[in-house]
C-alpha atoms as a PDB file:
ATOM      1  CA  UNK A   1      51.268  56.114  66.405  1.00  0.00           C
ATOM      2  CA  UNK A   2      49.523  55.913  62.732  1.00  0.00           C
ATOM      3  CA  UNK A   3      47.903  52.484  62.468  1.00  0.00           C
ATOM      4  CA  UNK A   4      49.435  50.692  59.540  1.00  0.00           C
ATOM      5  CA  UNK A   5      47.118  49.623  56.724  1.00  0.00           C
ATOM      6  CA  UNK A   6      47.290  47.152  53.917  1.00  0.00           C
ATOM      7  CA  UNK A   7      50.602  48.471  51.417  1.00  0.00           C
ATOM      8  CA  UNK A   8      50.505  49.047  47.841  1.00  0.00           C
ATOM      9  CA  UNK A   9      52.519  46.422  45.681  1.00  0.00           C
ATOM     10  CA  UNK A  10      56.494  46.708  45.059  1.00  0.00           C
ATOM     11  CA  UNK A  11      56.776  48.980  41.708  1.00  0.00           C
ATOM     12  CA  UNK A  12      58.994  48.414  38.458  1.00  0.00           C
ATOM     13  CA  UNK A  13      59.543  44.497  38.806  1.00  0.00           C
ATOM     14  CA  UNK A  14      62.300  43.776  36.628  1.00  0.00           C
ATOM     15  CA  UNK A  15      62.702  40.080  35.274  1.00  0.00           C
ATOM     16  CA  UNK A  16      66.100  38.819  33.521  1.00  0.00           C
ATOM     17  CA  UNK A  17      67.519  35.828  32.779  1.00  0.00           C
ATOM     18  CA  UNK A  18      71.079  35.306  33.871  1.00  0.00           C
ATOM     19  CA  UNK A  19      71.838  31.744  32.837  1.00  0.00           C
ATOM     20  CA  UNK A  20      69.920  28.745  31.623  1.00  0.00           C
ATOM     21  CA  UNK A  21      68.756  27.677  35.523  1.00  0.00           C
ATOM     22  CA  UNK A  22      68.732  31.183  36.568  1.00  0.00           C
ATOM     23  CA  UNK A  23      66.607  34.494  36.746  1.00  0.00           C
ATOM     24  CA  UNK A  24      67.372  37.357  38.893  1.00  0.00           C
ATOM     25  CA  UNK A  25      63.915  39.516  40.243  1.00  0.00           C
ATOM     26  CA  UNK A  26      64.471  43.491  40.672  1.00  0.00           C
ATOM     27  CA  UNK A  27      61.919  45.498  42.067  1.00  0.00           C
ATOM     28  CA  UNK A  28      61.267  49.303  43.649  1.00  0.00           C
ATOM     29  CA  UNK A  29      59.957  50.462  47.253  1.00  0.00           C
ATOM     30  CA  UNK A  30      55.919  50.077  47.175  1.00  0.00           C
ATOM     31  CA  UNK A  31      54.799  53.492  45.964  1.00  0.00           C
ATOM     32  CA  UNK A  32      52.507  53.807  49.734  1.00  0.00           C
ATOM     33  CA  UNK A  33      53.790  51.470  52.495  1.00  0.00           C
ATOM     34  CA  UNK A  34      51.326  52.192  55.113  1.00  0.00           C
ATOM     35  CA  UNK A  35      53.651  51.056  57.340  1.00  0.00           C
ATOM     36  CA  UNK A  36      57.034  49.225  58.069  1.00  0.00           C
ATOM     37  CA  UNK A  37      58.439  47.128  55.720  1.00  0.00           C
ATOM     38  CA  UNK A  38      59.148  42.850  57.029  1.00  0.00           C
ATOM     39  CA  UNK A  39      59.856  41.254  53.793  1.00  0.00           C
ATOM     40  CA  UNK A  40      59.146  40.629  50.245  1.00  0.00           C
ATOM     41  CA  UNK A  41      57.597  36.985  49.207  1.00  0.00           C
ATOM     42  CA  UNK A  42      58.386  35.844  45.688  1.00  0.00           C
ATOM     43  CA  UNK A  43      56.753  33.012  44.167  1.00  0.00           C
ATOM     44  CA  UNK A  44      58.085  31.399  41.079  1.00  0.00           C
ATOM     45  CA  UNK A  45      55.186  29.611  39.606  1.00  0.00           C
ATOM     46  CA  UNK A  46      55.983  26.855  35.900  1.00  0.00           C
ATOM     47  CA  UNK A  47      52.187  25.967  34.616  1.00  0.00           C
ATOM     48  CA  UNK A  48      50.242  27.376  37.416  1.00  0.00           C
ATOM     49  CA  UNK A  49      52.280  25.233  39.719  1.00  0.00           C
ATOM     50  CA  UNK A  50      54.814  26.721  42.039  1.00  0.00           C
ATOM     51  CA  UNK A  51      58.236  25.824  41.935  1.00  0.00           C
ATOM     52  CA  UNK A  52      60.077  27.771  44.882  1.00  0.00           C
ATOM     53  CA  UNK A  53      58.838  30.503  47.221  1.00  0.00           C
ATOM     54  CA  UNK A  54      61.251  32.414  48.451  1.00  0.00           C
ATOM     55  CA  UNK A  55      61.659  35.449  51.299  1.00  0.00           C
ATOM     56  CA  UNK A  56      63.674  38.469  51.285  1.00  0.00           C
ATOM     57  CA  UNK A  57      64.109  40.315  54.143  1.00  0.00           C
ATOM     58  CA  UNK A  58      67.082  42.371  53.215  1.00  0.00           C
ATOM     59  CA  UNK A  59      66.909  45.980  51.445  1.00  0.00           C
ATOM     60  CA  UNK A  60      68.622  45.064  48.366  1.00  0.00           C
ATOM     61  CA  UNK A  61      65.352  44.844  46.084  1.00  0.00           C
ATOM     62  CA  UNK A  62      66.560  42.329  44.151  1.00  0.00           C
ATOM     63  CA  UNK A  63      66.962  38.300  44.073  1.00  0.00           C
ATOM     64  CA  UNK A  64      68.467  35.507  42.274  1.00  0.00           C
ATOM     65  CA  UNK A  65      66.133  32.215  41.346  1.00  0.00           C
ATOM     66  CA  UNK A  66      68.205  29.247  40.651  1.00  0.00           C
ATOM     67  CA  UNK A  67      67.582  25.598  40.254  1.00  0.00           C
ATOM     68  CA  UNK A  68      65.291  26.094  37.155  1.00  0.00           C
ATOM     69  CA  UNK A  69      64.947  24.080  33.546  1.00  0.00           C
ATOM     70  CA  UNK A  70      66.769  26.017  30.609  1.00  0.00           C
ATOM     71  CA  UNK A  71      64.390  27.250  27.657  1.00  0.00           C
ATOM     72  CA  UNK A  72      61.402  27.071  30.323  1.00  0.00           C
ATOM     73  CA  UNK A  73      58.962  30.085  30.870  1.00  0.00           C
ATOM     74  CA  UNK A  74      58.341  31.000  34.514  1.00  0.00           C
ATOM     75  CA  UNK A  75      55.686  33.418  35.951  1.00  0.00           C
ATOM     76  CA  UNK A  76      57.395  35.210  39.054  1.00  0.00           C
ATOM     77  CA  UNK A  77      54.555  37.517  41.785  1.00  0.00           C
ATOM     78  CA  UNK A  78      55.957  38.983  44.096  1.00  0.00           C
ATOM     79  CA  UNK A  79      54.275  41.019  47.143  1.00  0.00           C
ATOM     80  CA  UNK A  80      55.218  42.926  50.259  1.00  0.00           C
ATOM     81  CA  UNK A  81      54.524  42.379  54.034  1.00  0.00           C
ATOM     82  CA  UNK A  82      54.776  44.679  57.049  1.00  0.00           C
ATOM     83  CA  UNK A  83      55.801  44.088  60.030  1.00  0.00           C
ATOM     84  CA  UNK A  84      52.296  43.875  61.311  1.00  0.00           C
ATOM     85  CA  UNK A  85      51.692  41.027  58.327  1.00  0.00           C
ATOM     86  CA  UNK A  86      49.390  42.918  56.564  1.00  0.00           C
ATOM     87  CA  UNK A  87      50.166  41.730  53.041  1.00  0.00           C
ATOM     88  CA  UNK A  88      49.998  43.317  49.640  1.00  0.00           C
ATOM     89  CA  UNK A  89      48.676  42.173  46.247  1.00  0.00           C
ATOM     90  CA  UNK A  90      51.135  40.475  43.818  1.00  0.00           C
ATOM     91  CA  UNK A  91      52.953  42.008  40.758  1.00  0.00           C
ATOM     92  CA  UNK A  92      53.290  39.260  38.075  1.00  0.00           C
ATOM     93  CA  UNK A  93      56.060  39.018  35.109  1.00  0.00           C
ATOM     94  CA  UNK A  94      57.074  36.406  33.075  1.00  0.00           C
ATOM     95  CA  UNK A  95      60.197  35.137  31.646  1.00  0.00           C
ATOM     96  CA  UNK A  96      61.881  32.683  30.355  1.00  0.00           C
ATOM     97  CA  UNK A  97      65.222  30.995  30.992  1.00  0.00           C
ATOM     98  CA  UNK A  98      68.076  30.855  28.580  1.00  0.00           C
ATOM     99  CA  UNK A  99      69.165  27.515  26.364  1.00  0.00           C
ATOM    100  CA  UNK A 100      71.562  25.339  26.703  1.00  0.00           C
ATOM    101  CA  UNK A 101      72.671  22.291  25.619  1.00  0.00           C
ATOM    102  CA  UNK A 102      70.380  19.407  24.635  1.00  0.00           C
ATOM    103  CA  UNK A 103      70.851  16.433  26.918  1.00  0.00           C
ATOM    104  CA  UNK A 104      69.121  13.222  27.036  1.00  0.00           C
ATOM    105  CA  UNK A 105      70.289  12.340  22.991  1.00  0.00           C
ATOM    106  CA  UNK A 106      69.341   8.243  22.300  1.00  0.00           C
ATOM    107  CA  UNK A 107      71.613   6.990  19.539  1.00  0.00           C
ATOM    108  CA  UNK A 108      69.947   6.817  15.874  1.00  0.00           C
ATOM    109  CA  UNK A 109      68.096   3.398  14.879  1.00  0.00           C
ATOM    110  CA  UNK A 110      69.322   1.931  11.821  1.00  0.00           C
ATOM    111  CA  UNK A 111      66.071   1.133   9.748  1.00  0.00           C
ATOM    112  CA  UNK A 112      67.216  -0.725   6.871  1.00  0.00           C
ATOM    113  CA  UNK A 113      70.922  -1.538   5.202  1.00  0.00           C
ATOM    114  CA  UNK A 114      72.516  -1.684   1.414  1.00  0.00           C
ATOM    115  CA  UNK A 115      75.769  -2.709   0.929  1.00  0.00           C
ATOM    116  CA  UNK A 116      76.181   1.300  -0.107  1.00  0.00           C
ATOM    117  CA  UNK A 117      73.687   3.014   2.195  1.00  0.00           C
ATOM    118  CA  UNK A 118      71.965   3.009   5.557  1.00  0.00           C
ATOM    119  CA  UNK A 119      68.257   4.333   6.390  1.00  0.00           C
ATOM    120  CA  UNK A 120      68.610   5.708   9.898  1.00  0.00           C
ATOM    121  CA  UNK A 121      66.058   7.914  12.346  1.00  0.00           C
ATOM    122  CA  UNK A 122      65.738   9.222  15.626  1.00  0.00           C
ATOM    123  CA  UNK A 123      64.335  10.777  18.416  1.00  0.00           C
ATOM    124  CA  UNK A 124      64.400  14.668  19.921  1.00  0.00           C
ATOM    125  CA  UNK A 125      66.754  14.773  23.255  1.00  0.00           C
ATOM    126  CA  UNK A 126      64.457  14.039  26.587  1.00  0.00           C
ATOM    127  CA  UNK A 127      65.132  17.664  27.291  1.00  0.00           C
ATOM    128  CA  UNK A 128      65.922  19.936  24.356  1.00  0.00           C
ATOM    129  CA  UNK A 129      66.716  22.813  26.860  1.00  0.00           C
ATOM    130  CA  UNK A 130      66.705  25.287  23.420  1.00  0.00           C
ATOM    131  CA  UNK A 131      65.649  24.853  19.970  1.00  0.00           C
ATOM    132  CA  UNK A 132      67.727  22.111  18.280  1.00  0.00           C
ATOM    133  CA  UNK A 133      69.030  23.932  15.559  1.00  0.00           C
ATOM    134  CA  UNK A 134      70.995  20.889  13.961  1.00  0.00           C
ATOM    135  CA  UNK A 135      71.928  17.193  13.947  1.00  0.00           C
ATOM    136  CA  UNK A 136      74.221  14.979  12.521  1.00  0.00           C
ATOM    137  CA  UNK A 137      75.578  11.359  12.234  1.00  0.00           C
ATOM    138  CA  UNK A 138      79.002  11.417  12.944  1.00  0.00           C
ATOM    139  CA  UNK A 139      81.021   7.783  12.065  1.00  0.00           C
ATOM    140  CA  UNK A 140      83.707   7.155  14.848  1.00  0.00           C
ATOM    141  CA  UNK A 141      84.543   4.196  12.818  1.00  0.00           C
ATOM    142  CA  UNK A 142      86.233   3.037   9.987  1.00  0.00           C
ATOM    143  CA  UNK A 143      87.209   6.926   9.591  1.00  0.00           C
ATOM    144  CA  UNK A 144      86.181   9.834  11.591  1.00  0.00           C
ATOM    145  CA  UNK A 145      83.548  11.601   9.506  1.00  0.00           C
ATOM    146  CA  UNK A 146      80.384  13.116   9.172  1.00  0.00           C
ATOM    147  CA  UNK A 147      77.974  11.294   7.120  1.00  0.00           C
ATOM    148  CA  UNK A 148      74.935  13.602   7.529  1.00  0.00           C
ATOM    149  CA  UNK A 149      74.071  17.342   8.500  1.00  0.00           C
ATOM    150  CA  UNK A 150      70.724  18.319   8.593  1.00  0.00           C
ATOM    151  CA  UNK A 151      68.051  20.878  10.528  1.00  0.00           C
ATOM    152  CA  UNK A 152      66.796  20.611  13.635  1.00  0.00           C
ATOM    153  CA  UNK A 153      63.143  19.106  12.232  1.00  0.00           C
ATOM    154  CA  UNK A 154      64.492  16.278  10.780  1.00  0.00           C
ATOM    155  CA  UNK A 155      64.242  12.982  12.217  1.00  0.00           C
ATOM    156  CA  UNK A 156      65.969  10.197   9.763  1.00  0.00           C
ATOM    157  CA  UNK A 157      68.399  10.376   7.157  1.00  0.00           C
ATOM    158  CA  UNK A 158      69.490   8.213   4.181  1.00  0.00           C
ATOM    159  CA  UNK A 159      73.215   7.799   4.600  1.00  0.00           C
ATOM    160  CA  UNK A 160      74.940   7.033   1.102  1.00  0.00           C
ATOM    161  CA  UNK A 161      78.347   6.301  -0.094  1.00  0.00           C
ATOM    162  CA  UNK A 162      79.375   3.705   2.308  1.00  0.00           C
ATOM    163  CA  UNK A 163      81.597   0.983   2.019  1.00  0.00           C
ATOM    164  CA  UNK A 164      80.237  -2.399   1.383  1.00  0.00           C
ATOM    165  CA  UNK A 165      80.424  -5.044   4.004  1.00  0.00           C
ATOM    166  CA  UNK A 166      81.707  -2.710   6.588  1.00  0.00           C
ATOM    167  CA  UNK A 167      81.193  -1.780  10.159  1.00  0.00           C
ATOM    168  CA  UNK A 168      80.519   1.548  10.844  1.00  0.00           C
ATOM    169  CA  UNK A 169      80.212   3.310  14.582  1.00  0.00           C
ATOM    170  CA  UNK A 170      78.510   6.154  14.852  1.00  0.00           C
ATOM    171  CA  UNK A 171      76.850   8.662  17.166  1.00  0.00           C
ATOM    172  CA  UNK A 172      73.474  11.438  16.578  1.00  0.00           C
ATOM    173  CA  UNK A 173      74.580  15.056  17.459  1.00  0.00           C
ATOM    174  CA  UNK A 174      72.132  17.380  18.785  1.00  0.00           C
ATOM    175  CA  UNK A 175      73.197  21.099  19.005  1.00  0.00           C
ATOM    176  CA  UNK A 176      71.067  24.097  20.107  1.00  0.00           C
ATOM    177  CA  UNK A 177      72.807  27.582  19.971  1.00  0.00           C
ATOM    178  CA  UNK A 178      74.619  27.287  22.718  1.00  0.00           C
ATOM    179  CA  UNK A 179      76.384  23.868  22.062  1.00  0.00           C
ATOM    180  CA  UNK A 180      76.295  20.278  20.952  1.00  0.00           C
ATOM    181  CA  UNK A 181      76.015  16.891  23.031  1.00  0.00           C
ATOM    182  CA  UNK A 182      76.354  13.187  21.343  1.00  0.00           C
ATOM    183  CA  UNK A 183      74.716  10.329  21.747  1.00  0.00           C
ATOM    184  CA  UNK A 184      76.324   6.886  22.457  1.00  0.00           C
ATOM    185  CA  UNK A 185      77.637   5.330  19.724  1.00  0.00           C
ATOM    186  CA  UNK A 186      75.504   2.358  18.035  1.00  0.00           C
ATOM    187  CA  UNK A 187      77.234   0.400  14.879  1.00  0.00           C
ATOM    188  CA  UNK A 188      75.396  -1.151  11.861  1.00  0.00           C
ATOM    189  CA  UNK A 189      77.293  -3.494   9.152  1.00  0.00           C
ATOM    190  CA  UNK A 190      76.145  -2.874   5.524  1.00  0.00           C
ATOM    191  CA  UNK A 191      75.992  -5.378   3.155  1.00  0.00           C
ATOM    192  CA  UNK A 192      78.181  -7.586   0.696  1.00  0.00           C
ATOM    193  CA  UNK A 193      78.396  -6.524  -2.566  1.00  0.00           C
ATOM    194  CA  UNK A 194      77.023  -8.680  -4.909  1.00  0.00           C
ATOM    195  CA  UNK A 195      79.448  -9.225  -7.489  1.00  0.00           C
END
């Protein structure tokens, strides 16, 4: 009987991300065991606090993560125990999730009124969940039509060419690479004319 001693870490950890909530973890055999293999332990860590530890105990070498933020940067260790629980140091990577849609969009605030244009602004979703690469006010209301396009570091717009004395409806879109989401509608009147 050789006495088992402390292992070296699992080799070649391989980090991808497979969706937006999602990573998978890949790794090799430790380069020296030292003894029999129990388990691996992987700890997913978001700003030095841990988010899920997890325990495989299978021979696969490799794991899925799931429940996680899109767009968010994770720091995965993972180690290897015997079955004597002598444990080995951690291998660290980091990676981040993919995007996804933006969700959390508040409808634009009308700041001021003409009876031709409207000053609106807005907010960035709660949780971008990519880099907003657009938005636009879309009317829903007299017509369907989009009354402003813009990048995704703009935050009002002066809407022009309206209709005097007329309701409009309309929503903020919010779209990151992978897709769009609206906001609820909100409606604003402009003004009379004056004759």
């Amino acid at each position: 009987n050789t006495i088992q001693g402390v292992p070296s870490p699992p080799s070649n950890l391989q980090l991808s991300a497979i969706s937006s909530t999602s990573i998978e973890a890949s790794w090799m055999l430790p380069a020296v065991a030292n003894g029999v293999i129990y388990m691996y332990h992987i700890t997913t860590e978001l700003n030095g606090a841990i988010v899920s530890e997890d325990n495989v105990t299978d021979t696969r070498l490799q794991f899925v993560i799931d429940d996680l933020s899109p767009f968010t940067s994770y720091s995965i260790s993972l180690s290897v125990q015997l079955t004597n629980g002598m444990l080995s140091d951690s291998v660290t990577g980091t990676i981040t999730t993919l995007q996804d849609v933006p969700s959390g969009i508040s409808p634009p605030v009308i700041t001021s009124t003409t009876s031709l244009t409207a000053t609106l602004s807005w907010s960035p979703p709660s949780q971008s969940n990519g880099l907003i690469t657009s938005y636009s006010v879309l009317s829903l209301s007299p017509t369907q039509s989009t009354l402003y396009l813009g990048n995704g570091n703009i935050l009002t717009a002066d809407i022009t060419s309206l209709l005097p004395y007329t309701e409009y409806d309309i929503v903020l879109r919010a779209c990151t690479v992978i897709g769009c989401t609206d906001s609820q509608s909100v409606s604003f009147t402009t003004e009379e004319d004056i004759p």
